[in-house]
Protein backbone atom coordinates (compact mmCIF):
# COMPACT_ATOMS: atom_id res chain seq x y z
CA UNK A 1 103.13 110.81 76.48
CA UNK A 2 104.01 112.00 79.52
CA UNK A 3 105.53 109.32 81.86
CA UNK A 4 105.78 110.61 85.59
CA UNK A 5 106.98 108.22 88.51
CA UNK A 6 105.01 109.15 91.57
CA UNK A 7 105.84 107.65 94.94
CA UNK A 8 103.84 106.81 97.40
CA UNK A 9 103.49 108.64 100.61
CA UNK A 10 104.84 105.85 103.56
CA UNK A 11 101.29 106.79 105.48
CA UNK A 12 99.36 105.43 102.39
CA UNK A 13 101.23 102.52 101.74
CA UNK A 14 101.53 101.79 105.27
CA UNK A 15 97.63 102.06 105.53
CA UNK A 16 96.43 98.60 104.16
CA UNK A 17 98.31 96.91 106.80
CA UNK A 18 97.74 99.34 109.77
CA UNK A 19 93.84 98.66 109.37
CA UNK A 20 94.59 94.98 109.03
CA UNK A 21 96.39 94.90 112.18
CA UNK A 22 93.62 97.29 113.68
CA UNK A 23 90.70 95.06 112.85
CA UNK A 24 92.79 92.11 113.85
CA UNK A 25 93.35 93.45 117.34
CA UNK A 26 89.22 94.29 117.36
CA UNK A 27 88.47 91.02 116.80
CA UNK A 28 90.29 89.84 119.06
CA UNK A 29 89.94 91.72 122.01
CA UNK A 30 85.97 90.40 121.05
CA UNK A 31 87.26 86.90 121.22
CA UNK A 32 89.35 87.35 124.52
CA UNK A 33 86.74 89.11 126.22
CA UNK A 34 84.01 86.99 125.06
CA UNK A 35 86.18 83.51 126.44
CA UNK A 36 86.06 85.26 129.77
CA UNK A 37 82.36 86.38 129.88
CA UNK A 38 81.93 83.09 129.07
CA UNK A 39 83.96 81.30 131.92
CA UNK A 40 82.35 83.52 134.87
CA UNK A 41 79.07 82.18 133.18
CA UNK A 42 80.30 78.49 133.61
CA UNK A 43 81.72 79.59 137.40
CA UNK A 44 78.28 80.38 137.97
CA UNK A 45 76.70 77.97 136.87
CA UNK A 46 78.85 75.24 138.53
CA UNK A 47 77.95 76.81 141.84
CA UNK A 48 74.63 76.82 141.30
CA UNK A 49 73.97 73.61 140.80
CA UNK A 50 76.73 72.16 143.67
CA UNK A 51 74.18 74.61 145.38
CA UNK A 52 71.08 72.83 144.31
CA UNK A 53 72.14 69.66 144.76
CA UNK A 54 73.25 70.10 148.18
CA UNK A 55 69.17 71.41 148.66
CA UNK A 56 67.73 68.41 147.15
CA UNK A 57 69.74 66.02 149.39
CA UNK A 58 68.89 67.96 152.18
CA UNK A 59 65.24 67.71 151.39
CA UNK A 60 65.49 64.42 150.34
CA UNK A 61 67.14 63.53 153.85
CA UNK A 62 64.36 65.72 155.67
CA UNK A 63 61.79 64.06 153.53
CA UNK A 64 63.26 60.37 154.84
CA UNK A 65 64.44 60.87 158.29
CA UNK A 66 62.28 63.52 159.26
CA UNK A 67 65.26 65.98 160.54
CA UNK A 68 67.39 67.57 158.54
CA UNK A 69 71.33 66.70 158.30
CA UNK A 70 73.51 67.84 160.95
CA UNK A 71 76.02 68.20 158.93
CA UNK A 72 77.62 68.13 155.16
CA UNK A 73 79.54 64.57 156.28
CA UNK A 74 76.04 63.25 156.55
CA UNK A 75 75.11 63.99 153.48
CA UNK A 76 78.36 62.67 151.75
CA UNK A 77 78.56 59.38 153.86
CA UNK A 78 74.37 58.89 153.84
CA UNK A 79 72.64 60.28 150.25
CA UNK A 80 76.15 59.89 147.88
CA UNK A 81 76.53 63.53 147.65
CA UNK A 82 79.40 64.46 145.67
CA UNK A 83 80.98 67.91 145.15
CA UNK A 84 84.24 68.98 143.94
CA UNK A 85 85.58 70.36 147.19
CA UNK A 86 89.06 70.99 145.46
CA UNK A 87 86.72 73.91 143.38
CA UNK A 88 84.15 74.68 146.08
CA UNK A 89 84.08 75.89 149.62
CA UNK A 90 80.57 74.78 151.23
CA UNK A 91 79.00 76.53 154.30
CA UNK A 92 76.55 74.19 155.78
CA UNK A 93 74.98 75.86 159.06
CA UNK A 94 71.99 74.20 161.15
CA UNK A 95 70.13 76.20 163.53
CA UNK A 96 67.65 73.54 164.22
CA UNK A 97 66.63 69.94 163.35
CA UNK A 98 63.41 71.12 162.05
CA UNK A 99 64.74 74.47 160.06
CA UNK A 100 66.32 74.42 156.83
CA UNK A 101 70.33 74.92 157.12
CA UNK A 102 71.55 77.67 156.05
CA UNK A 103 73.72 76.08 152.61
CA UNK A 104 76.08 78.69 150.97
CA UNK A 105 78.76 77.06 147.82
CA UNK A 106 81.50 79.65 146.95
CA UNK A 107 83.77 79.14 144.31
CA UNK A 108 88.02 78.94 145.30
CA UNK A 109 89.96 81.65 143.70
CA UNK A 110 93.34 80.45 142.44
């Protein structure tokens, strides 16, 4: 019988592990990048309902008072309003006591 010791190449033993740590790194760039699609989602979604709630108590005041709110105060102090101002900025502008304000929520950047 003919007994030969062949060694291994460094690329092919290396291999097993080099693919390892290549599909590792895939997967989690997917994870990574999926955790931040998923938190400009929720930003979005936060302002759009401090958004819609700030429309509903402005109808809601319209709907009682007959006027629309001069102001966000107003709503705060009169219809329990509540939004996180320490994670929102909120642009309430009034033309007119009969015209819907102008009502813009943007998100702070930190």
């Amino acid at each position: 019988m003919d007994k030969r010791n062949y060694k291994s190449s460094l690329p092919t033993r290396l291999a097993p592990y080099l693919i390892s740590i290549a599909v590792f790194s895939l997967v989690l760039g997917l994870v990574l990048s999926g955790l931040r699609d998923a938190k400009i989602t929720a930003d979005l979604e936060g302002i759009r309902i401090a958004e819609e709630s700030i429309r509903k108590a402005v109808i809601n005041c319209y709907a009682t008072e007959g006027r629309y709110p001069q102001d966000y105060e107003y709503l705060k102090q009169h219809y329990g309003l509540s939004v996180d101002e320490n994670k929102f900025i909120i642009h309430y502008e009034i033309f007119a006591c009969n015209i819907m304000p102008d009502i813009t929520v943007s998100k702070i950047e930190r």
